[in-house]
PDB file of N, CA and C in Angstrom:
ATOM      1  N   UNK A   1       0.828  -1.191   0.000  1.00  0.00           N
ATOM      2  CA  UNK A   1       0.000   0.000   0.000  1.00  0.00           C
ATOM      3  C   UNK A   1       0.871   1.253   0.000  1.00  0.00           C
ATOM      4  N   UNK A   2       2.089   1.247   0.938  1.00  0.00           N
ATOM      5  CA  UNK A   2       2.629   2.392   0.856  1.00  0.00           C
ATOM      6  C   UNK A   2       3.790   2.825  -0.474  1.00  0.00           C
ATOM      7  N   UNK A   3       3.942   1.352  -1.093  1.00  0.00           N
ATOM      8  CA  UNK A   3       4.520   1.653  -2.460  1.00  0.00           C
ATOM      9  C   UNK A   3       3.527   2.029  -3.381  1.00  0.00           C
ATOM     10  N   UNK A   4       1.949   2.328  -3.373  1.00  0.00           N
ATOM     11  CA  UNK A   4       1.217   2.996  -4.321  1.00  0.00           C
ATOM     12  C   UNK A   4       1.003   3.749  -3.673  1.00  0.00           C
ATOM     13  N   UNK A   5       1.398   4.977  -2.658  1.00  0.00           N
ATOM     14  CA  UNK A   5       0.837   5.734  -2.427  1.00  0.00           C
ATOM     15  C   UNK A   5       2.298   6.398  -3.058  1.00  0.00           C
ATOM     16  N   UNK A   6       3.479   6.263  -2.728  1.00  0.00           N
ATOM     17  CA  UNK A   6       4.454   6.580  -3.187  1.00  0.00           C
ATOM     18  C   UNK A   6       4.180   7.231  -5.053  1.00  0.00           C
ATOM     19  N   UNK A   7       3.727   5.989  -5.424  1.00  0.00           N
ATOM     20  CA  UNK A   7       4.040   6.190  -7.212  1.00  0.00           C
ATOM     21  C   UNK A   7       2.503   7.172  -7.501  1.00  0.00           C
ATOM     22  N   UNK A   8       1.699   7.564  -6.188  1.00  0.00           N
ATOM     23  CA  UNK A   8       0.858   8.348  -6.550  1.00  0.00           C
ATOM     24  C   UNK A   8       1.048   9.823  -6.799  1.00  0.00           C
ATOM     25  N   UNK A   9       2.461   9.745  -5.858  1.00  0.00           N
ATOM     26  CA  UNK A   9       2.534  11.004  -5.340  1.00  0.00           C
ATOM     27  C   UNK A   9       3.200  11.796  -7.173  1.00  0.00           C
ATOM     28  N   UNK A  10       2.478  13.039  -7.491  1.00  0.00           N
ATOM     29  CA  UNK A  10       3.233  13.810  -8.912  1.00  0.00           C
ATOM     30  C   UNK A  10       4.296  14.423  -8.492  1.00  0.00           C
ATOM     31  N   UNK A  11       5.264  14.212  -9.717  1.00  0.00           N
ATOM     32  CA  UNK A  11       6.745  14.580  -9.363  1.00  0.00           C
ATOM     33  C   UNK A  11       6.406  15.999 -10.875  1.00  0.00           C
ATOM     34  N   UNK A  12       7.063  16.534 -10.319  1.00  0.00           N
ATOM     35  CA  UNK A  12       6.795  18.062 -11.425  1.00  0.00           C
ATOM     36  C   UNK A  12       7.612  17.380 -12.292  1.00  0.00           C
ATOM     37  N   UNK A  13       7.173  17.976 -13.440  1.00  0.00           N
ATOM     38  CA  UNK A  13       8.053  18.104 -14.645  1.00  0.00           C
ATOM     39  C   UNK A  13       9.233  18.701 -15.077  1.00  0.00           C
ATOM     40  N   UNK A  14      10.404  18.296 -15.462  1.00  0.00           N
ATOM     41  CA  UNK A  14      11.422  19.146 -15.199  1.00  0.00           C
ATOM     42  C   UNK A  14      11.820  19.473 -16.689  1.00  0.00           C
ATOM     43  N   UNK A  15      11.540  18.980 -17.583  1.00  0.00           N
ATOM     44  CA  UNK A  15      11.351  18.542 -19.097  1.00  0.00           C
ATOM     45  C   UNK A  15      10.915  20.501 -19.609  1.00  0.00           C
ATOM     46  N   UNK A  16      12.181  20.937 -20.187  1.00  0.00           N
ATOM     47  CA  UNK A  16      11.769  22.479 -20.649  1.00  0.00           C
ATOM     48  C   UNK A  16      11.248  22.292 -22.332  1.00  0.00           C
ATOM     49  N   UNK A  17      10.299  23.385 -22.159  1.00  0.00           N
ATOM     50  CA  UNK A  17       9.993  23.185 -23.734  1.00  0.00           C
ATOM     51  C   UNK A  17      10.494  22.963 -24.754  1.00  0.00           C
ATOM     52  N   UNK A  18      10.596  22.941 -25.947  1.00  0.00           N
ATOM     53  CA  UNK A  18      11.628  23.501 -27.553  1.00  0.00           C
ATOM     54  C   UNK A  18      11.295  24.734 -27.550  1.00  0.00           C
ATOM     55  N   UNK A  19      11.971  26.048 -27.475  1.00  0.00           N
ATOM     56  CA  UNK A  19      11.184  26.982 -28.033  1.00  0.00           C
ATOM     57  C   UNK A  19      12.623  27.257 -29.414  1.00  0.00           C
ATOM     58  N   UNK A  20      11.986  28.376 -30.300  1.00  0.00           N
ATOM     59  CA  UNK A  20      12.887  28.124 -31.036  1.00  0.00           C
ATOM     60  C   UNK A  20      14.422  28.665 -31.371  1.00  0.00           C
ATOM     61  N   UNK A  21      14.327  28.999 -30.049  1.00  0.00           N
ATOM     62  CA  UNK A  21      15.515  29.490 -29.095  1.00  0.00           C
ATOM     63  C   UNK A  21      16.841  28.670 -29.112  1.00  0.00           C
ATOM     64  N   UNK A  22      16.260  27.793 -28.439  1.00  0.00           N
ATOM     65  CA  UNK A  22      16.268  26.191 -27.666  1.00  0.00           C
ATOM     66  C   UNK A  22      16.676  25.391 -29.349  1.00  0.00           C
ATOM     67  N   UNK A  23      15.864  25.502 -30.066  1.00  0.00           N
ATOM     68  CA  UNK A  23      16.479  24.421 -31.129  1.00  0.00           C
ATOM     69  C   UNK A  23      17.428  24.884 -31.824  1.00  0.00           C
ATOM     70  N   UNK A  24      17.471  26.197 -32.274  1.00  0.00           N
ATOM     71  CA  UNK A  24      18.734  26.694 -32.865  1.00  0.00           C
ATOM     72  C   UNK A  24      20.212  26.193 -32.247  1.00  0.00           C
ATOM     73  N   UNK A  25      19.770  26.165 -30.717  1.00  0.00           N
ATOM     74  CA  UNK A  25      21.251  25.862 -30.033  1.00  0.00           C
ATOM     75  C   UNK A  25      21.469  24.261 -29.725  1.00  0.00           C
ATOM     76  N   UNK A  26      20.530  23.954 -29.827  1.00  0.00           N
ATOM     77  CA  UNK A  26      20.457  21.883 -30.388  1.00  0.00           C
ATOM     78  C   UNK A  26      21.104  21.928 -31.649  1.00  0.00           C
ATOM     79  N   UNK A  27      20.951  22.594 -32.597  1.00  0.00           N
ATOM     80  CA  UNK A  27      21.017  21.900 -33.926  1.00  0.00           C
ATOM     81  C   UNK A  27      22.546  23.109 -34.537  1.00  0.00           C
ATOM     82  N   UNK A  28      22.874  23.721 -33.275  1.00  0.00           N
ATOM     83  CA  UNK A  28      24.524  24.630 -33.755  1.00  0.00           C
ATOM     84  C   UNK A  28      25.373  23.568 -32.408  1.00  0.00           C
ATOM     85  N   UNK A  29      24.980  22.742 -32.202  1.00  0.00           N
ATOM     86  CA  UNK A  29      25.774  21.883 -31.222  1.00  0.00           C
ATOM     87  C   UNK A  29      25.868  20.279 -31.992  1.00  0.00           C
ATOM     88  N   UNK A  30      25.308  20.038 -33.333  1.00  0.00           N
ATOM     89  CA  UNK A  30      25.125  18.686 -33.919  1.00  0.00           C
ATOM     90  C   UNK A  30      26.394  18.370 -34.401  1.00  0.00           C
ATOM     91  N   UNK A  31      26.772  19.035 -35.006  1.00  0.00           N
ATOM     92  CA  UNK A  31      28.225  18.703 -35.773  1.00  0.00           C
ATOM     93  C   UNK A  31      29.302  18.577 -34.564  1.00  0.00           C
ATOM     94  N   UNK A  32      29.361  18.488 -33.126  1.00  0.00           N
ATOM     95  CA  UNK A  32      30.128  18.235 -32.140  1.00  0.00           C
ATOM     96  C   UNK A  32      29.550  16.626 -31.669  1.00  0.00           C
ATOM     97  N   UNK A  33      28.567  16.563 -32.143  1.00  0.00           N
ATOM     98  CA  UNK A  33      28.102  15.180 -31.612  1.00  0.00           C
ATOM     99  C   UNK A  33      27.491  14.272 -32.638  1.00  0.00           C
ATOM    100  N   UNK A  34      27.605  14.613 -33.596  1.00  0.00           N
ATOM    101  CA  UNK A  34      27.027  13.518 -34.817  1.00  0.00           C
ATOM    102  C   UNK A  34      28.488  13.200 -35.841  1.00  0.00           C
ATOM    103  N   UNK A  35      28.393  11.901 -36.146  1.00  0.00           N
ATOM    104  CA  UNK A  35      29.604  11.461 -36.615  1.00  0.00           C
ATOM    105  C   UNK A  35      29.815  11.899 -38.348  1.00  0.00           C
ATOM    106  N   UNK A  36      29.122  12.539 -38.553  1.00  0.00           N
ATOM    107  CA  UNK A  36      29.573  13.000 -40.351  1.00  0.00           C
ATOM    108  C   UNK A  36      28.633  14.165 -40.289  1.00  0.00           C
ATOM    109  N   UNK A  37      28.778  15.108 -41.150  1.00  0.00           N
ATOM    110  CA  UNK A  37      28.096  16.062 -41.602  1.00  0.00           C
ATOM    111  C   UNK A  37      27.135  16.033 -42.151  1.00  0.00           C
ATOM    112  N   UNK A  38      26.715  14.546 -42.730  1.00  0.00           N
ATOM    113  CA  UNK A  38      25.531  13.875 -43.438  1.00  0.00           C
ATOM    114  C   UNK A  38      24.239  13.932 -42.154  1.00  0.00           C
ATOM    115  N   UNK A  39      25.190  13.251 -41.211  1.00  0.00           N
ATOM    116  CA  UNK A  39      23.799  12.629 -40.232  1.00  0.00           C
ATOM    117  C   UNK A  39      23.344  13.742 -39.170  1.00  0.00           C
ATOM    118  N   UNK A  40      24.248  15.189 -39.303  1.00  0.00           N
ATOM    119  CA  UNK A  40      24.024  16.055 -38.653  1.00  0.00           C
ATOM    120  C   UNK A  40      22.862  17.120 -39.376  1.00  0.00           C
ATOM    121  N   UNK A  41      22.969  16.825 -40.586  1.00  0.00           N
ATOM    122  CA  UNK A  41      21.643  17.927 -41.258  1.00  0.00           C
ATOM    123  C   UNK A  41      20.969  16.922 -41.331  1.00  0.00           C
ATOM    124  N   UNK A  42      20.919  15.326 -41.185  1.00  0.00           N
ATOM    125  CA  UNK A  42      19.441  14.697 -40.953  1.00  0.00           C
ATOM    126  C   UNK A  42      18.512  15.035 -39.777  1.00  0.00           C
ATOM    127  N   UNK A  43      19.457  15.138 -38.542  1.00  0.00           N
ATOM    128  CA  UNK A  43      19.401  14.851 -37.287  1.00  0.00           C
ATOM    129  C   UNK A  43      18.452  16.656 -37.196  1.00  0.00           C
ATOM    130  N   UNK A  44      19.504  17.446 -37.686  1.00  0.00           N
ATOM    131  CA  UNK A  44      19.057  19.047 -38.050  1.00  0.00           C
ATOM    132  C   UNK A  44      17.140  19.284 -38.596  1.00  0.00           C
ATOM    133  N   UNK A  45      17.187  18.692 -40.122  1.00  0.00           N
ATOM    134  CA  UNK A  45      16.166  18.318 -40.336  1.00  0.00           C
ATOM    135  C   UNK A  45      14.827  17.920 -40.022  1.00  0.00           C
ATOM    136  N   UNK A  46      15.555  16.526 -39.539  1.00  0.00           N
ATOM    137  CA  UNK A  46      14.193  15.890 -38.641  1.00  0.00           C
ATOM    138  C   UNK A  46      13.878  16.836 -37.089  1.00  0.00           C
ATOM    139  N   UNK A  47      14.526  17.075 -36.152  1.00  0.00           N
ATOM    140  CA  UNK A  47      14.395  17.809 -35.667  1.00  0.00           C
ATOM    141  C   UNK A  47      12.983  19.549 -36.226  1.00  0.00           C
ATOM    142  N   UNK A  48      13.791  20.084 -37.011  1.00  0.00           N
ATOM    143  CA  UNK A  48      13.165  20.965 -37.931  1.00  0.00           C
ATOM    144  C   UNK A  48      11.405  21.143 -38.112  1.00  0.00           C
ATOM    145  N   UNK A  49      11.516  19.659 -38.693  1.00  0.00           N
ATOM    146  CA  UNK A  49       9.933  19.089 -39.098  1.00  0.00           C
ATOM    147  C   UNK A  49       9.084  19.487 -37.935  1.00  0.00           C
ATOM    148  N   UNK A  50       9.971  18.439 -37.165  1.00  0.00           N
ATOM    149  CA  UNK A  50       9.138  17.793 -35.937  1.00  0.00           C
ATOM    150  C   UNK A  50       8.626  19.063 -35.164  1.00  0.00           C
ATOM    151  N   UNK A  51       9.405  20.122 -35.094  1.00  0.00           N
ATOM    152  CA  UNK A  51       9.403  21.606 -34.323  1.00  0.00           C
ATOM    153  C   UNK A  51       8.119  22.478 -34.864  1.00  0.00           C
ATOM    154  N   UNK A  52       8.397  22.650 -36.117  1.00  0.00           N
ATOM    155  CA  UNK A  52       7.555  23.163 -36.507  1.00  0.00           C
ATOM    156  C   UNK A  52       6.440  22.898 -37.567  1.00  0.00           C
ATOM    157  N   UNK A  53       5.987  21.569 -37.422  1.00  0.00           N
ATOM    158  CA  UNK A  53       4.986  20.830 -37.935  1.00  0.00           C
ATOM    159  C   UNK A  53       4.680  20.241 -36.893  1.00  0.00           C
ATOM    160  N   UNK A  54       4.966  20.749 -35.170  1.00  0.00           N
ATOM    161  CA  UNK A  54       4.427  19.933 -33.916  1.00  0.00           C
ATOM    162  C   UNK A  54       4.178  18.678 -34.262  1.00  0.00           C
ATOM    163  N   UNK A  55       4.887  17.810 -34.379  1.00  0.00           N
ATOM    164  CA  UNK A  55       4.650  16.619 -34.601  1.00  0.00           C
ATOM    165  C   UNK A  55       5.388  15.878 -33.078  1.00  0.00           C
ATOM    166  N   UNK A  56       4.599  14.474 -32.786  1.00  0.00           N
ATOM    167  CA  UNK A  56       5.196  14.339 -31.818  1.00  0.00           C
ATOM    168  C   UNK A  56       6.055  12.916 -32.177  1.00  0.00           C
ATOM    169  N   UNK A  57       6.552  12.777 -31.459  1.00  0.00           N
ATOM    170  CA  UNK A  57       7.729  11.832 -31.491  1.00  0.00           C
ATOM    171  C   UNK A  57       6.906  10.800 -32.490  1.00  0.00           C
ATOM    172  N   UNK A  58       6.209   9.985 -31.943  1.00  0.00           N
ATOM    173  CA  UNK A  58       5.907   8.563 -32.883  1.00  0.00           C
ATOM    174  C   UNK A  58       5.089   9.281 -34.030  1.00  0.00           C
ATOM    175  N   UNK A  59       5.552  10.515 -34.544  1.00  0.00           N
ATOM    176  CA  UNK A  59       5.138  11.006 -35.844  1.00  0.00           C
ATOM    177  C   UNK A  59       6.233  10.796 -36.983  1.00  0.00           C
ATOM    178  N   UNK A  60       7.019  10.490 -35.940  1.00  0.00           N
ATOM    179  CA  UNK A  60       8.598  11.079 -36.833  1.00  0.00           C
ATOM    180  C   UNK A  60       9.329   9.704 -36.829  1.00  0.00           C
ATOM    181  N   UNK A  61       9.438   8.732 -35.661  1.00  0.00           N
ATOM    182  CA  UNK A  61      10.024   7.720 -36.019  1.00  0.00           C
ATOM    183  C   UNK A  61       8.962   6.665 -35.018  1.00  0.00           C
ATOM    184  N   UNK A  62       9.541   5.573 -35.133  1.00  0.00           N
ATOM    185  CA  UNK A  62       8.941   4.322 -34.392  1.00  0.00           C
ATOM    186  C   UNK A  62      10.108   3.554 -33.605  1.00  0.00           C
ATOM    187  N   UNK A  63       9.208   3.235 -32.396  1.00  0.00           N
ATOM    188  CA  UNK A  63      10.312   2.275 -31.617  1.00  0.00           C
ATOM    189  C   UNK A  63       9.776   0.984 -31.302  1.00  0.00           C
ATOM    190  N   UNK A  64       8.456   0.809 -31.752  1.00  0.00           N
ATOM    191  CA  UNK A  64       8.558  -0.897 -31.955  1.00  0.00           C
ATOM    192  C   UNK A  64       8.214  -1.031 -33.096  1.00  0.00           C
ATOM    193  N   UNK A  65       7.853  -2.585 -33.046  1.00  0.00           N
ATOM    194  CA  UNK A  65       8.058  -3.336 -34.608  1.00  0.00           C
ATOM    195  C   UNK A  65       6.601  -3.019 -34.985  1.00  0.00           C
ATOM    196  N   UNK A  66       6.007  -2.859 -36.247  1.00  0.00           N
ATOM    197  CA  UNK A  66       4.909  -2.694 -36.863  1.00  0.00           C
ATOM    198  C   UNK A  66       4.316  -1.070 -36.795  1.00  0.00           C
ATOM    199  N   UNK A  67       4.931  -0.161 -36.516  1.00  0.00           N
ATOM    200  CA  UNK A  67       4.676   1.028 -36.161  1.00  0.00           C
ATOM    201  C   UNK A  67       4.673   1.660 -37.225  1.00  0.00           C
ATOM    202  N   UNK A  68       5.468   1.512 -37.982  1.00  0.00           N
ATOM    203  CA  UNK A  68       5.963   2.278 -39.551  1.00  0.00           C
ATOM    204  C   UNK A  68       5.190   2.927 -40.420  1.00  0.00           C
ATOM    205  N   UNK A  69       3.964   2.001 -40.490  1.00  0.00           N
ATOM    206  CA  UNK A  69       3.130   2.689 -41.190  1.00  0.00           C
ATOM    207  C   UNK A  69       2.443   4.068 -40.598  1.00  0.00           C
ATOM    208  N   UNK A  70       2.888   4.727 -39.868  1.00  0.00           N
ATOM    209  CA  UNK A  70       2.612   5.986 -38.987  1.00  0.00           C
ATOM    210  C   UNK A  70       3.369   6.684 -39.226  1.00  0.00           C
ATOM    211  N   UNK A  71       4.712   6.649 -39.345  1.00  0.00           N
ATOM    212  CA  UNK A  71       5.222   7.398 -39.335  1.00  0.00           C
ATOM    213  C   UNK A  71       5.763   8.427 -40.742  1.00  0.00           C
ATOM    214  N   UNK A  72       6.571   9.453 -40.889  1.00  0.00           N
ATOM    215  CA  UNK A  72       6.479  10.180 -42.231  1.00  0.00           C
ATOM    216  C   UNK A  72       7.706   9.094 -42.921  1.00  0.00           C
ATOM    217  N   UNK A  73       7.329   8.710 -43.974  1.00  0.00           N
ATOM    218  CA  UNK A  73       7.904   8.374 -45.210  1.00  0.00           C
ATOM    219  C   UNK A  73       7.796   9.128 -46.601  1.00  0.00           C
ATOM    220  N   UNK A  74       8.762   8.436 -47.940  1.00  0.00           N
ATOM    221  CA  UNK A  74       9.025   9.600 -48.787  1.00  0.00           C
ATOM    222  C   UNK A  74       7.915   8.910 -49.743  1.00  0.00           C
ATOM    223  N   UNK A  75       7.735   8.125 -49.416  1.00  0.00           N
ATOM    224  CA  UNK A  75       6.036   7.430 -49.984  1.00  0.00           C
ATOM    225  C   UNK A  75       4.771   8.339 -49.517  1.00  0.00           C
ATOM    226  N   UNK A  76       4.619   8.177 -48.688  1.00  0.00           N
ATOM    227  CA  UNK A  76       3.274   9.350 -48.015  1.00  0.00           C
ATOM    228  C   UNK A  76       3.845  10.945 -47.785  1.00  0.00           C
ATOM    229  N   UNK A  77       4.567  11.580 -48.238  1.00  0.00           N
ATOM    230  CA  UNK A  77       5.040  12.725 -48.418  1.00  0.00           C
ATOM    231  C   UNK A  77       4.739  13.260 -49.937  1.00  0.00           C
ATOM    232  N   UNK A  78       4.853  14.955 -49.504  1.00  0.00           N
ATOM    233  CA  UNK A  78       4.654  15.560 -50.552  1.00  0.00           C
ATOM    234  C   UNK A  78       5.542  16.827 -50.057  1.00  0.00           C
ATOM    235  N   UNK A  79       6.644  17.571 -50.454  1.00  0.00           N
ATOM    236  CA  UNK A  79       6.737  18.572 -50.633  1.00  0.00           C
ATOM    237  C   UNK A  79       6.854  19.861 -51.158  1.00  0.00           C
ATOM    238  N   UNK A  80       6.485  20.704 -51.038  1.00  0.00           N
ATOM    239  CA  UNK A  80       6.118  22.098 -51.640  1.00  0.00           C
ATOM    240  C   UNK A  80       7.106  23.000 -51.806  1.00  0.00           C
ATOM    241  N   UNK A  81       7.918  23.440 -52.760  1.00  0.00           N
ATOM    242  CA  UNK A  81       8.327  25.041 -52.142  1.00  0.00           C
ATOM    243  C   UNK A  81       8.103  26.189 -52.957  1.00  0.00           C
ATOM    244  N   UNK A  82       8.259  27.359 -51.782  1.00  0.00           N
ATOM    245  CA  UNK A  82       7.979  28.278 -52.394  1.00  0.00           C
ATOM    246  C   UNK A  82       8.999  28.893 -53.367  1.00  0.00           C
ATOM    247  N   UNK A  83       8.033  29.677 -54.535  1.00  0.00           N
ATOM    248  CA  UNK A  83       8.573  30.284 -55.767  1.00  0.00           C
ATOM    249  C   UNK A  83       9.868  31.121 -55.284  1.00  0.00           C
ATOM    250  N   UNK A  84      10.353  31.867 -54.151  1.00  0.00           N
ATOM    251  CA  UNK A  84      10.922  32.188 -53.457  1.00  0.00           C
ATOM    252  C   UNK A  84      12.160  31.499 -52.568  1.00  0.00           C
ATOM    253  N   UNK A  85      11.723  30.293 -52.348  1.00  0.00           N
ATOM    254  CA  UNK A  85      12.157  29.627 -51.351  1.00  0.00           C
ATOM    255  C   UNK A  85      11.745  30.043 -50.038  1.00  0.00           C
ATOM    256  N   UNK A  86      10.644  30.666 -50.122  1.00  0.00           N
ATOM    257  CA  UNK A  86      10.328  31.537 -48.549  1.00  0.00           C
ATOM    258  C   UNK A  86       9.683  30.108 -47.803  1.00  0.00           C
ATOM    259  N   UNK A  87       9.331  29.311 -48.027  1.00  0.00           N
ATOM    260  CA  UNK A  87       8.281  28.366 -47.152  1.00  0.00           C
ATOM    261  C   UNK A  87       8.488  27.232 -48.309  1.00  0.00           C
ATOM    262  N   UNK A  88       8.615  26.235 -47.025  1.00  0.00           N
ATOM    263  CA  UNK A  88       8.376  24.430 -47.784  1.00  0.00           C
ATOM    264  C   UNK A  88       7.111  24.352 -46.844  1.00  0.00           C
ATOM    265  N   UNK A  89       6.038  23.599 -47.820  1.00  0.00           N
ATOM    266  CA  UNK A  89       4.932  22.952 -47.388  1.00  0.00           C
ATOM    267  C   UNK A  89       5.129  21.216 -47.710  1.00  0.00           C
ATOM    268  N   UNK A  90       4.873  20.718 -46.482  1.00  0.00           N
ATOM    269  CA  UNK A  90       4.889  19.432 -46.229  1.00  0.00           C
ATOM    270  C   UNK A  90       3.468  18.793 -45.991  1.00  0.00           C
ATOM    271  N   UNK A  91       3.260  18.454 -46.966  1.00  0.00           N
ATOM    272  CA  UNK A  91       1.920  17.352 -46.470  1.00  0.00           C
ATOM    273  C   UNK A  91       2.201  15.879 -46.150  1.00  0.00           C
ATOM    274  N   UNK A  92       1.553  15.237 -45.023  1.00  0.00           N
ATOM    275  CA  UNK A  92       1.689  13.971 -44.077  1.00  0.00           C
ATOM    276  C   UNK A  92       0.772  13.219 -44.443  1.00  0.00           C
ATOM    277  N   UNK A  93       0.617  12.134 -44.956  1.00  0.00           N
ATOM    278  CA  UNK A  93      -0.596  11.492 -44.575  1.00  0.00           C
ATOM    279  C   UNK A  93      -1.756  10.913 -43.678  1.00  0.00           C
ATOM    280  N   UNK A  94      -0.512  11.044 -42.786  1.00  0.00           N
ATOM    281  CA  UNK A  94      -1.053  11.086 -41.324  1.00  0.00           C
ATOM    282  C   UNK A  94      -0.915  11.944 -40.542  1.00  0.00           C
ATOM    283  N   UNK A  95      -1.728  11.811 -39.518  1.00  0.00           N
ATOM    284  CA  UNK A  95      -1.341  12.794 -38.242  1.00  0.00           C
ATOM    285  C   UNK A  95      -1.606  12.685 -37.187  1.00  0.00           C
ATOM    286  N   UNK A  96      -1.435  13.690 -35.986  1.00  0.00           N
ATOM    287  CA  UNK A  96      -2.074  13.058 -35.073  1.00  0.00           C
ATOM    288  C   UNK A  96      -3.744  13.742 -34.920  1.00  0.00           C
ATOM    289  N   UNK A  97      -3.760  14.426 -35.915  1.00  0.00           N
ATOM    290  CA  UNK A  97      -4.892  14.841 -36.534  1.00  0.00           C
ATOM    291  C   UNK A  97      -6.426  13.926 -36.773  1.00  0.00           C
ATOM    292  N   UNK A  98      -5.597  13.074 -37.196  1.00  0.00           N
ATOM    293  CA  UNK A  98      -6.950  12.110 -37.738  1.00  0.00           C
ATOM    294  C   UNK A  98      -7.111  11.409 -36.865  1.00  0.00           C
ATOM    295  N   UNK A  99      -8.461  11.512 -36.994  1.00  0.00           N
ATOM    296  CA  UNK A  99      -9.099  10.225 -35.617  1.00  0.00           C
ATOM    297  C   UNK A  99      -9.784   9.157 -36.579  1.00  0.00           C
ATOM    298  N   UNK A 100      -9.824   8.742 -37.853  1.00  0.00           N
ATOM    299  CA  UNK A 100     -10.269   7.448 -38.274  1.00  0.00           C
ATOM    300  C   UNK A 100      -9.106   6.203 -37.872  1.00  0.00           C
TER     301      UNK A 100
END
């Protein structure tokens, strides 16, 4: 009993937002911690999406088996850009949008 009263008790959150403050200085710290310059503008990238297409984690990748079909692939993708280059539009096929 007193080990569920324990795991009842809420522990605050210590977890700070992304703001886009915060990701600029994630993604000017990649090339110190990613092993090629390749996997650092993936890492950059995906990050990117995920920020500002609020997507949440199991939008972007999967961590168990059969999940895949959820997540963004270059099959269910579409991207847009502008005449400018001012804005890429990304359409998902999924989201966490849809409730069917």
């Amino acid at each position: 009993m007193l080990e569920g009263l324990k795991r009842s008790k809420f522990s605050k959150d210590k977890r700070l937002p992304i703001t886009s403050e915060l990701l600029t200085r994630i993604i000017e710290k990649l090339p110190s911690v990613c092993y090629s310059a390749y996997e650092s503008l993936l890492f950059a990238a995906a990050f990117s999406v995920a920020f500002h297409g609020f997507l949440r984690v199991g939008e972007l990748v999967y961590t168990k088996l059969g999940q895949a079909q959820n997540i963004i692939s270059i099959h269910g993708t579409q991207i847009l850009w502008g005449a400018k280059g001012e804005f890429i539009r990304l359409h998902l096929t999924h989201s966490k949008g849809d409730q069917t």
